[in-house]
Each structure stands twice: as structure tokens, then as C-alpha cells.
PDB file of N, CA and C in Angstrom:
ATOM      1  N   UNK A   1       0.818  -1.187   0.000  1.00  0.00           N
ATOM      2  CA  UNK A   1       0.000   0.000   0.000  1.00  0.00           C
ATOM      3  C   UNK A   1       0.867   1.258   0.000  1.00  0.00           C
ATOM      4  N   UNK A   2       1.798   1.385   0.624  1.00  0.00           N
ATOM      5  CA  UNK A   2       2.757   2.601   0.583  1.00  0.00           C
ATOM      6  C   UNK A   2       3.644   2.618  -0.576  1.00  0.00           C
ATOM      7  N   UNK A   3       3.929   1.728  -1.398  1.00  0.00           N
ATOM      8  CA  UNK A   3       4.169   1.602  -2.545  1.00  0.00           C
ATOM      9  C   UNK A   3       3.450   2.325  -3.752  1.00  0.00           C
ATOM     10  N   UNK A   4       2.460   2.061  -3.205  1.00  0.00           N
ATOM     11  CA  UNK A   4       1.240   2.633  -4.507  1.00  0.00           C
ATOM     12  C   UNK A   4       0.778   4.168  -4.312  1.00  0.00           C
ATOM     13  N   UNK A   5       1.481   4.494  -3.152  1.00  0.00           N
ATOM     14  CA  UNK A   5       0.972   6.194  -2.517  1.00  0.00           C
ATOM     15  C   UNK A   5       2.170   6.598  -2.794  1.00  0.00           C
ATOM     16  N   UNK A   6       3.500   5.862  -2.419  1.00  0.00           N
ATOM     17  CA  UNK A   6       4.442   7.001  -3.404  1.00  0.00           C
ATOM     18  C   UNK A   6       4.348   6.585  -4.767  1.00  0.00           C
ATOM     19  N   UNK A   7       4.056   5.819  -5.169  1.00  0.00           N
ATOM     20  CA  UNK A   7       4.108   5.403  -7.037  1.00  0.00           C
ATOM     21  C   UNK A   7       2.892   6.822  -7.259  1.00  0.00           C
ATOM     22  N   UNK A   8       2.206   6.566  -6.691  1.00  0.00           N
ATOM     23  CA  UNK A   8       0.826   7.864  -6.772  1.00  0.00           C
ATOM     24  C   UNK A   8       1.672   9.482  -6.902  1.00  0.00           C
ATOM     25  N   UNK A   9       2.329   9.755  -6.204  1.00  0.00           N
ATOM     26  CA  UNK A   9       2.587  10.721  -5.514  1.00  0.00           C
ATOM     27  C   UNK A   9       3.898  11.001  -6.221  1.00  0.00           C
ATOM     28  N   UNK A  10       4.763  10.272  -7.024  1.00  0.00           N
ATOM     29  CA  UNK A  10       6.114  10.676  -7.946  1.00  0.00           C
ATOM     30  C   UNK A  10       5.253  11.062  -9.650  1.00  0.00           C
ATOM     31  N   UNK A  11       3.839   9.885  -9.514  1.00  0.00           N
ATOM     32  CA  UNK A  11       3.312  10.619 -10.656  1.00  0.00           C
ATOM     33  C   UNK A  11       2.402  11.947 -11.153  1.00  0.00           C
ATOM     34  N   UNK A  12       1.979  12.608  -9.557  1.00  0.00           N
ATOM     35  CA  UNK A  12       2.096  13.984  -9.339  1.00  0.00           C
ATOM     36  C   UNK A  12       3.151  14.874  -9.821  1.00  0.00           C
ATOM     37  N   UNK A  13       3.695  14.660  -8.927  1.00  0.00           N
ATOM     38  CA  UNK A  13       5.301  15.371  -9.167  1.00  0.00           C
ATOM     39  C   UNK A  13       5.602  15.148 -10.605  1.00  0.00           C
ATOM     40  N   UNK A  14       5.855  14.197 -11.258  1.00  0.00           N
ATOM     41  CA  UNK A  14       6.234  14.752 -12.588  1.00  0.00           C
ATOM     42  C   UNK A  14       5.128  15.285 -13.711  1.00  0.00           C
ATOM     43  N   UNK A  15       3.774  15.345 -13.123  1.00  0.00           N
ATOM     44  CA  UNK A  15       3.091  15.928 -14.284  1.00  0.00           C
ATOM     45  C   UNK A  15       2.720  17.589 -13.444  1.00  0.00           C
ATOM     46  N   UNK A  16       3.669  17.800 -12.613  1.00  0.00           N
ATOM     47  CA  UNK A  16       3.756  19.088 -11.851  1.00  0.00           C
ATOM     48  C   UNK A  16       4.637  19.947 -12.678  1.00  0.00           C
ATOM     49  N   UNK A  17       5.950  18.873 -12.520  1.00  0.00           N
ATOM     50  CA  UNK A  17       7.123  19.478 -13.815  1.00  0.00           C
ATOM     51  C   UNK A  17       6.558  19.471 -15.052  1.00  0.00           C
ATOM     52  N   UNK A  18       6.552  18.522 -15.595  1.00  0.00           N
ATOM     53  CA  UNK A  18       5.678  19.127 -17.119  1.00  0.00           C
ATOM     54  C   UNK A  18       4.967  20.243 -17.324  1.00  0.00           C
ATOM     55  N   UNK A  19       4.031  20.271 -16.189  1.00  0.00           N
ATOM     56  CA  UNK A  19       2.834  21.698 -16.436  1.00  0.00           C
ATOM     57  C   UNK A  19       3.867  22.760 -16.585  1.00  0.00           C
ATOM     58  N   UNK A  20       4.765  22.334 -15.297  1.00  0.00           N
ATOM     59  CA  UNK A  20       5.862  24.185 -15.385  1.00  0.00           C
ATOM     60  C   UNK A  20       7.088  24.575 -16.289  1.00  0.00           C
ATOM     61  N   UNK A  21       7.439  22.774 -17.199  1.00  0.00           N
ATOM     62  CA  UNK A  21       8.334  23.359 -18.273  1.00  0.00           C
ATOM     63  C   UNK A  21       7.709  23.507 -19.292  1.00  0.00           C
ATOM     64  N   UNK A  22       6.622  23.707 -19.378  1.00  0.00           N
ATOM     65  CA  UNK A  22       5.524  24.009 -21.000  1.00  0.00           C
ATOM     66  C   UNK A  22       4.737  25.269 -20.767  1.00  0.00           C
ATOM     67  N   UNK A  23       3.421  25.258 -19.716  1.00  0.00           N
ATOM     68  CA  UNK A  23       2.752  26.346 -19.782  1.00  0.00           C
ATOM     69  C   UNK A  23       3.374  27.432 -18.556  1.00  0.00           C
ATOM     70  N   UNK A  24       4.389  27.634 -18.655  1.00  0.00           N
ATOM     71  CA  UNK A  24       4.805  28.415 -17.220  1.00  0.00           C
ATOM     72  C   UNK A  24       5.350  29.311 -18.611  1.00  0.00           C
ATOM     73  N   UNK A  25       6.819  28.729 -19.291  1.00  0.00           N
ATOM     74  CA  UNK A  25       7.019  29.685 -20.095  1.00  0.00           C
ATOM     75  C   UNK A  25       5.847  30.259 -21.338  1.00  0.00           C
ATOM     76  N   UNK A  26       5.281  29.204 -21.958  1.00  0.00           N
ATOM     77  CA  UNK A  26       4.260  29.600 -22.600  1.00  0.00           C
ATOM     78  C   UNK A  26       3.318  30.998 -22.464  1.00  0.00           C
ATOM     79  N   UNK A  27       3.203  31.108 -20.771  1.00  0.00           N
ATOM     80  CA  UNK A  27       2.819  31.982 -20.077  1.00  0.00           C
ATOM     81  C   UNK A  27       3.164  33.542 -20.001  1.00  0.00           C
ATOM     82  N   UNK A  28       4.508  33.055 -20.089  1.00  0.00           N
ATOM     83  CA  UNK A  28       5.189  34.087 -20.054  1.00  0.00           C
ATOM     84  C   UNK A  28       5.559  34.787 -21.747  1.00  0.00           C
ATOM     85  N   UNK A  29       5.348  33.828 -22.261  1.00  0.00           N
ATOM     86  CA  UNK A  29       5.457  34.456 -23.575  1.00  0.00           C
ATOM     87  C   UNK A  29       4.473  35.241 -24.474  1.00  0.00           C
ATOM     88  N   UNK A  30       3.287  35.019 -23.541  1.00  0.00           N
ATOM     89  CA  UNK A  30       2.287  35.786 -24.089  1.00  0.00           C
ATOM     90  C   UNK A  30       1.111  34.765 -24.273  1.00  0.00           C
ATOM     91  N   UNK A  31       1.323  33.749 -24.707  1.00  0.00           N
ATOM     92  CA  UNK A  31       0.646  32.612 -25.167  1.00  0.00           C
ATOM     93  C   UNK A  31      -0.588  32.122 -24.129  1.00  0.00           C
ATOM     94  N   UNK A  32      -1.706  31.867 -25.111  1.00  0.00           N
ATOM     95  CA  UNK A  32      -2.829  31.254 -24.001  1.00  0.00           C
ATOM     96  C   UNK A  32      -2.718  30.141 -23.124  1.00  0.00           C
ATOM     97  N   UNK A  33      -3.172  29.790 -22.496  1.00  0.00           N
ATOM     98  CA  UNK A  33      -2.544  28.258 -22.364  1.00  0.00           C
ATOM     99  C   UNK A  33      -3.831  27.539 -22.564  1.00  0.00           C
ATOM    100  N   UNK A  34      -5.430  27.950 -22.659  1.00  0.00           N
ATOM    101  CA  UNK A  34      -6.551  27.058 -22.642  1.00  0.00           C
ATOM    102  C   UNK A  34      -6.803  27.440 -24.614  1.00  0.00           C
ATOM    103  N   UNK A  35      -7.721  26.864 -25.114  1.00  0.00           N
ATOM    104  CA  UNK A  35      -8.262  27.431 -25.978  1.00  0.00           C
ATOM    105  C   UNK A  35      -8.908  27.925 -26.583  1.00  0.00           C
ATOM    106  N   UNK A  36      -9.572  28.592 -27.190  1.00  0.00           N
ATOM    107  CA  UNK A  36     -10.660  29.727 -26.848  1.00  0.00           C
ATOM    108  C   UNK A  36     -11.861  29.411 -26.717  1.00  0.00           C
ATOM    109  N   UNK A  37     -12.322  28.029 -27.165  1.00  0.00           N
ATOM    110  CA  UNK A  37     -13.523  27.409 -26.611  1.00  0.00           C
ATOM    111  C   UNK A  37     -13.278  27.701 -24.582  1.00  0.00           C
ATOM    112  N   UNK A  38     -12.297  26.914 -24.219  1.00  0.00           N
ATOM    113  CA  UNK A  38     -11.757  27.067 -22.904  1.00  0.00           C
ATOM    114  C   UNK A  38     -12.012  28.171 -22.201  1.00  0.00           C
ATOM    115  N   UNK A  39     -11.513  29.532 -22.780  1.00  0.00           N
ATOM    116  CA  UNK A  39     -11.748  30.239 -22.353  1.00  0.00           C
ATOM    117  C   UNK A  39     -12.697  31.008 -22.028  1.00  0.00           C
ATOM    118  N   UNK A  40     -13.645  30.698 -23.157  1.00  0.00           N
ATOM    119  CA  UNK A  40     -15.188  30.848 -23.350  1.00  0.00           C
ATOM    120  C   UNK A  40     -15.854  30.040 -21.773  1.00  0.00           C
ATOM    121  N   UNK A  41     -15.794  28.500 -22.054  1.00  0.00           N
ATOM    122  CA  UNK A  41     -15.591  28.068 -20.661  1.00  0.00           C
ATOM    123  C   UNK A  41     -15.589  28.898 -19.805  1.00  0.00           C
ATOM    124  N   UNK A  42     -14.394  29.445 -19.455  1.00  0.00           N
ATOM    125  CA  UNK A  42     -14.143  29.728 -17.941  1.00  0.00           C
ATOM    126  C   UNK A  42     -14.528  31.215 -17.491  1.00  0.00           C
ATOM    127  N   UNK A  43     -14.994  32.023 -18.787  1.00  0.00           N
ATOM    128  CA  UNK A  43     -15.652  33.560 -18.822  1.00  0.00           C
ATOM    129  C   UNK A  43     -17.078  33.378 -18.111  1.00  0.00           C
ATOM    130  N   UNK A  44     -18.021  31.968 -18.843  1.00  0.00           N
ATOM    131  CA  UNK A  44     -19.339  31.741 -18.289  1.00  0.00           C
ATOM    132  C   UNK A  44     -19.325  31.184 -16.704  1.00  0.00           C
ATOM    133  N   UNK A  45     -18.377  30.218 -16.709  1.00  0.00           N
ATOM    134  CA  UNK A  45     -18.012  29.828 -15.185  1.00  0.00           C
ATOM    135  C   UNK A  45     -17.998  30.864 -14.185  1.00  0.00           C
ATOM    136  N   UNK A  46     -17.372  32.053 -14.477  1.00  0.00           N
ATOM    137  CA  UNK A  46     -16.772  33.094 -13.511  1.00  0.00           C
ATOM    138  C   UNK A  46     -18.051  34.024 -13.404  1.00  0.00           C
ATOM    139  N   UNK A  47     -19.216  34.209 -15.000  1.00  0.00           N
ATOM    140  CA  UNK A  47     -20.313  35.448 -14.915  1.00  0.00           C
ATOM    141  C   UNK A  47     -21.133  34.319 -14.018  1.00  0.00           C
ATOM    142  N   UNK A  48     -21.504  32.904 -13.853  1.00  0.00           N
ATOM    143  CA  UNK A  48     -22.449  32.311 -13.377  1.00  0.00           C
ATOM    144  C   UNK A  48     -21.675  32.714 -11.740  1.00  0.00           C
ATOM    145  N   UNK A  49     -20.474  32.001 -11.797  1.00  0.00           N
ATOM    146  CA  UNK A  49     -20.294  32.091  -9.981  1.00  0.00           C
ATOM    147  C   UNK A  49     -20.746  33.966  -9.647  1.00  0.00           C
ATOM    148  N   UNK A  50     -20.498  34.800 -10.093  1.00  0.00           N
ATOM    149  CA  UNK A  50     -20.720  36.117  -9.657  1.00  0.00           C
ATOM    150  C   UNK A  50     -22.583  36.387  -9.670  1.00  0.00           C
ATOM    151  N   UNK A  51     -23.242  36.484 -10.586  1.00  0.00           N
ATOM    152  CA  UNK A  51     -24.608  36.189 -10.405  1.00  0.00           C
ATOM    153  C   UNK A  51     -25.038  35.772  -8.945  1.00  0.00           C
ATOM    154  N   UNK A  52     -24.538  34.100  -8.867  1.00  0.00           N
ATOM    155  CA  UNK A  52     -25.067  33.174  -7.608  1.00  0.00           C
ATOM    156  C   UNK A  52     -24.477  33.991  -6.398  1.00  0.00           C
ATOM    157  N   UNK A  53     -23.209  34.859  -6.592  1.00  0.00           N
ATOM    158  CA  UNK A  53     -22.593  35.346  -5.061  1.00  0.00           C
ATOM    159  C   UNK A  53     -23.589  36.629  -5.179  1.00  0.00           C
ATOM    160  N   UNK A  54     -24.010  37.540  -6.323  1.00  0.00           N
ATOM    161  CA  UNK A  54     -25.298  38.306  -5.850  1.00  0.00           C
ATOM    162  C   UNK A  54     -26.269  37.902  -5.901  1.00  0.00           C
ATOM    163  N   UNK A  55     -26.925  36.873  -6.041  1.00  0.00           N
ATOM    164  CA  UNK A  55     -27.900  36.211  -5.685  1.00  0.00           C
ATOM    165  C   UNK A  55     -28.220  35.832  -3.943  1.00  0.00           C
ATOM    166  N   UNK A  56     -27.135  35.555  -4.095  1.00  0.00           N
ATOM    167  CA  UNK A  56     -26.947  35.171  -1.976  1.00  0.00           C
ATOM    168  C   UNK A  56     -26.490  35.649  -1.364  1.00  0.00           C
ATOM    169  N   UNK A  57     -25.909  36.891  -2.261  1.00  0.00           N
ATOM    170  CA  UNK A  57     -26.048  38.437  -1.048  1.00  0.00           C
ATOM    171  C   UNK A  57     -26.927  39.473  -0.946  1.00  0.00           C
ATOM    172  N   UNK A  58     -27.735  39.270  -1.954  1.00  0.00           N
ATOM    173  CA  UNK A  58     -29.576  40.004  -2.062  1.00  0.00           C
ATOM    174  C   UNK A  58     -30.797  38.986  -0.674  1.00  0.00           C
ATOM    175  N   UNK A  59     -30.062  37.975  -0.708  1.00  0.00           N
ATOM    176  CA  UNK A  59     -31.146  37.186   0.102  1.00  0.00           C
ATOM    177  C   UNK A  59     -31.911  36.223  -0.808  1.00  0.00           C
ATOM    178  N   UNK A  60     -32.040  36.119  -1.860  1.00  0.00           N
ATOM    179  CA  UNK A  60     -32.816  35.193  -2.404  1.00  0.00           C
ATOM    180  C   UNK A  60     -32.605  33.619  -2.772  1.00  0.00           C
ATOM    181  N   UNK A  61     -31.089  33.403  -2.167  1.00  0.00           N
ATOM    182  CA  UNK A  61     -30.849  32.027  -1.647  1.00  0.00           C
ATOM    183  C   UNK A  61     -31.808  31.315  -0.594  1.00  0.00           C
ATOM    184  N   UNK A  62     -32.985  30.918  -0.748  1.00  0.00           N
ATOM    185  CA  UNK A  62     -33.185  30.265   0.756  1.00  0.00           C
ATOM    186  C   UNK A  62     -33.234  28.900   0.538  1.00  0.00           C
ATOM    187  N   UNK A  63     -33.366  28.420  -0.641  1.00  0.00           N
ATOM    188  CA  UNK A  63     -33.306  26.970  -0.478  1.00  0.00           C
ATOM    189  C   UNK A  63     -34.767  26.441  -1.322  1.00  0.00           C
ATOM    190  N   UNK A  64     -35.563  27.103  -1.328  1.00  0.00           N
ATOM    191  CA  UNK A  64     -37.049  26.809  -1.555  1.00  0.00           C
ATOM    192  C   UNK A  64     -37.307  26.489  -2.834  1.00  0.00           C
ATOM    193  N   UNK A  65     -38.655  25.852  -2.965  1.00  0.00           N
ATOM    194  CA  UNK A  65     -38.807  25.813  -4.723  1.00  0.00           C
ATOM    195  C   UNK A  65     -39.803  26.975  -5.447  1.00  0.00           C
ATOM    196  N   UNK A  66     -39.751  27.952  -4.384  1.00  0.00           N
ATOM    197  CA  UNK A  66     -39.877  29.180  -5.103  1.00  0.00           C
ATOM    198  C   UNK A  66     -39.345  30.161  -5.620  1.00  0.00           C
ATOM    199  N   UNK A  67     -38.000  30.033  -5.187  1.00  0.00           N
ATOM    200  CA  UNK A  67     -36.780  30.967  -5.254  1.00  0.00           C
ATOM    201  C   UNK A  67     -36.416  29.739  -6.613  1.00  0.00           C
ATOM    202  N   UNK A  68     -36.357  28.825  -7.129  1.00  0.00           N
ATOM    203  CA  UNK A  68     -35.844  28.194  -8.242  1.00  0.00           C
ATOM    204  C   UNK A  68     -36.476  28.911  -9.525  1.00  0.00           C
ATOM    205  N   UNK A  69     -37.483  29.827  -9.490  1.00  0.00           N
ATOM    206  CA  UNK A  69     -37.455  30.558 -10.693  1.00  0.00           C
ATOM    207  C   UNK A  69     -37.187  31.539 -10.622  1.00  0.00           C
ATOM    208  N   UNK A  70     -36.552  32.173 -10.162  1.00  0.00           N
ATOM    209  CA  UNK A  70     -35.929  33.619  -9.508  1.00  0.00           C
ATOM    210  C   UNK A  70     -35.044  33.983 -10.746  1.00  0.00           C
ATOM    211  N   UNK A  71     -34.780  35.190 -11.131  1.00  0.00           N
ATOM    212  CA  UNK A  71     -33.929  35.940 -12.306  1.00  0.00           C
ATOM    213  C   UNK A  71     -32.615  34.956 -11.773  1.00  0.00           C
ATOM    214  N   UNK A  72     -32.036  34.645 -12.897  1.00  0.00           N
ATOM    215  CA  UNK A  72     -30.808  34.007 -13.161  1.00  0.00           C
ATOM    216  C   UNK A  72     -30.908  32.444 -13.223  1.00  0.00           C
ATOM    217  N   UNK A  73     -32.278  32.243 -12.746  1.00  0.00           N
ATOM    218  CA  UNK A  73     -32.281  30.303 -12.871  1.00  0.00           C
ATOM    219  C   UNK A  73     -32.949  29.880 -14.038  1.00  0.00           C
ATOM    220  N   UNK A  74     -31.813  29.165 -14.172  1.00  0.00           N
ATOM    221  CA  UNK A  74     -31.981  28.247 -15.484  1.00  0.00           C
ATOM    222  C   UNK A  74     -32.697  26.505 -15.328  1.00  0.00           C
ATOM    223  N   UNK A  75     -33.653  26.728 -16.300  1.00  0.00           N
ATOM    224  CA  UNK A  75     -34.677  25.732 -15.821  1.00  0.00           C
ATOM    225  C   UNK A  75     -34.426  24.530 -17.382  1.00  0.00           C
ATOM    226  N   UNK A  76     -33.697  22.864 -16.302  1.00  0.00           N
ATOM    227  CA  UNK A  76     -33.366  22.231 -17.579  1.00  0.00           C
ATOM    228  C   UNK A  76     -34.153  21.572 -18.063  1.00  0.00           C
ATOM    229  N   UNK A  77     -34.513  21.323 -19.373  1.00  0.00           N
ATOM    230  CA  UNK A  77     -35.712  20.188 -19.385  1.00  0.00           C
ATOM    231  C   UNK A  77     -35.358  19.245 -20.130  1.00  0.00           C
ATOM    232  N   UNK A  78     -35.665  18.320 -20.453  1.00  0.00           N
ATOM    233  CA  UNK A  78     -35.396  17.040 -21.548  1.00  0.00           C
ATOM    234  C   UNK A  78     -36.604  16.309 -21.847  1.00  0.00           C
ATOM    235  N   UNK A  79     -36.999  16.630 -23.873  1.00  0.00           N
ATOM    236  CA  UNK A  79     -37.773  16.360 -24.002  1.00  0.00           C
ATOM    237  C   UNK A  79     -37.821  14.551 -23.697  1.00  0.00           C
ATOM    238  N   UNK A  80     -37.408  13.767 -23.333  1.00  0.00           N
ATOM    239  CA  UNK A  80     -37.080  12.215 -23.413  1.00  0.00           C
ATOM    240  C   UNK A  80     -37.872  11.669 -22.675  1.00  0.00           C
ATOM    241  N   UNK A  81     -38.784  10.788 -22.839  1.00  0.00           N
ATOM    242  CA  UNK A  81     -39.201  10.113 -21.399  1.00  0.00           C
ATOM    243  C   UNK A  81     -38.501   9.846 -20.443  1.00  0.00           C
ATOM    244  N   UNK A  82     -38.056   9.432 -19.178  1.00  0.00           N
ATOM    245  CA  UNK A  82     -37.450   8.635 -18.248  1.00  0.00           C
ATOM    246  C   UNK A  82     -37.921   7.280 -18.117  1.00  0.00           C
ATOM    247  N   UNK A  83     -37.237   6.869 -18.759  1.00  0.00           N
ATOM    248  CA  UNK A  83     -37.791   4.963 -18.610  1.00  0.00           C
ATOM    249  C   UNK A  83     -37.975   4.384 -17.059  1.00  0.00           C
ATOM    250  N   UNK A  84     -39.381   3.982 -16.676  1.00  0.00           N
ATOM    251  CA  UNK A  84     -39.251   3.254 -15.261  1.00  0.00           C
ATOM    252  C   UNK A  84     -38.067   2.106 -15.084  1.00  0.00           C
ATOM    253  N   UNK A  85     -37.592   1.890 -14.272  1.00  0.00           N
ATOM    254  CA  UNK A  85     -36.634   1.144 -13.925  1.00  0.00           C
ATOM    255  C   UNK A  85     -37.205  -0.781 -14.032  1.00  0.00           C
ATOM    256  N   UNK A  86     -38.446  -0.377 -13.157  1.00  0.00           N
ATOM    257  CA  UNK A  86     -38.567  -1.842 -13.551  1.00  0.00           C
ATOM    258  C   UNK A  86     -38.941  -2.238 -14.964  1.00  0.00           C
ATOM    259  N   UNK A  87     -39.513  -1.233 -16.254  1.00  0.00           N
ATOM    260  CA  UNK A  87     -39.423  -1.590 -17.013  1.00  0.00           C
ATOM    261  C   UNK A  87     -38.230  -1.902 -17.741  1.00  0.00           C
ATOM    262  N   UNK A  88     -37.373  -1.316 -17.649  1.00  0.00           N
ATOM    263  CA  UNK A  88     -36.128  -1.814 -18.210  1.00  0.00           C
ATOM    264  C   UNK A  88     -35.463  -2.692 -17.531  1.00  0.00           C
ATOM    265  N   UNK A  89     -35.987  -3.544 -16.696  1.00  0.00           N
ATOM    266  CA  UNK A  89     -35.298  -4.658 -15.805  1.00  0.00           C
ATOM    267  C   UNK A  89     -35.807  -5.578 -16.413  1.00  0.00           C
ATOM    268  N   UNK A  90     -37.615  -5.276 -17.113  1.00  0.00           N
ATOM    269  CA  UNK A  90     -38.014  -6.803 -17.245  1.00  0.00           C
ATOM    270  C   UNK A  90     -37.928  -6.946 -19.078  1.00  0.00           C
ATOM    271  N   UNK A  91     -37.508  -5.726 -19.603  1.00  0.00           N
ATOM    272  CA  UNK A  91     -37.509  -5.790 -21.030  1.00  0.00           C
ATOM    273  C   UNK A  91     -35.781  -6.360 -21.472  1.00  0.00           C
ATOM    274  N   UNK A  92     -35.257  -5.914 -20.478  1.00  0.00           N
ATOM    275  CA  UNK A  92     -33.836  -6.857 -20.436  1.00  0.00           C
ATOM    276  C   UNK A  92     -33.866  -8.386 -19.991  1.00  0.00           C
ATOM    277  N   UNK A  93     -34.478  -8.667 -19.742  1.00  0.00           N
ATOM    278  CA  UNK A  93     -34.841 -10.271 -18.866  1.00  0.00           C
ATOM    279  C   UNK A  93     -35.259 -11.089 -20.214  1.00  0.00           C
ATOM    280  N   UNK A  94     -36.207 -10.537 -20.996  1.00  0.00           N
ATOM    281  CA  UNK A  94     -37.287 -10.641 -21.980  1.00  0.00           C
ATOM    282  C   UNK A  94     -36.352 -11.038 -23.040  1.00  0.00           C
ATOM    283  N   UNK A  95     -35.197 -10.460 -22.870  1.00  0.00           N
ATOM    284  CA  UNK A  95     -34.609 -10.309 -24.357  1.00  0.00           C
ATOM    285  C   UNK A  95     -33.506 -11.426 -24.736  1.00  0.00           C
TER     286      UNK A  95
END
């Protein structure tokens, strides 16, 4: 077992070095390091977390399922049925 936590733990460490002999200078050179999908990514990540931190510093965090349609909530739907479980237990049995 302690074998496998440092085997774990040297293969940290070298994908630590890698990250810092590629995107460290990369970094420094001006260069992106994500790609602009990525970055797109992490622009919506950062406007959603800021929203939710004024969201729950206005007060309208309480937890409820009335506050779930509140400005900024996004409501997911999927047109798909949800298959009952036991039906797909006994249509697999069947087959």
C-alpha cells in the first residue's frame, strides 16, 4: 500500500514538472494556455459564480422551490421520457 501512494505521488510530481516546463514559459510568452472554446468556458463559469454570489447576497438564496425561478435560474428540461426502472429490468430479462 505505501508503494502505490508514493508510485501515486512521484506521478504527481512529474506531471507538476511538465505543467511548469511548458505552460509556465508559454505563459510568459504571451501565449494562451486554454483554448478559446476554454476560455469561453471559464468567462461563463466566472459570470455564473458572480450572479449566484449576488444572488446570496440580495437574500434570495433560501433553499425553496420558489426561489428556483428567480432571475438568473436556469430551468433544464429534456424532451425524453425517463424509462421506469422496472421496465427496463423486465424488457432486459425478456430479451
Amino acid at each position: 500500500m505505501v508503494a502505490l501512494i508514493l508510485g501515486m505521488l512521484v506521478c504527481v510530481a512529474l506531471a507538476l514538472v511538465v505543467v511548469a516546463l511548458v505552460a509556465v514559459p508559454a505563459r510568459r510568452d504571451g501565449r494562451g494556455i486554454l483554448t478559446p472554446k476554454g476560455e469561453e468556458v471559464v468567462t461563463a463559469l466566472k459570470e455564473r459564480q458572480q450572479s449566484a454570489r449576488d444572488r446570496l447576497d440580495r437574500g434570495s438564496v433560501s433553499g425553496s422551490a420558489d426561489d428556483a425561478d428567480g432571475p438568473g435560474a436556469e430551468v433544464l428540461t429534456d424532451d425524453a421520457p425517463v424509462p421506469n426502472s422496472a421496465e427496463t429490468v423486465d424488457s432486459s430479462a425478456r430479451a
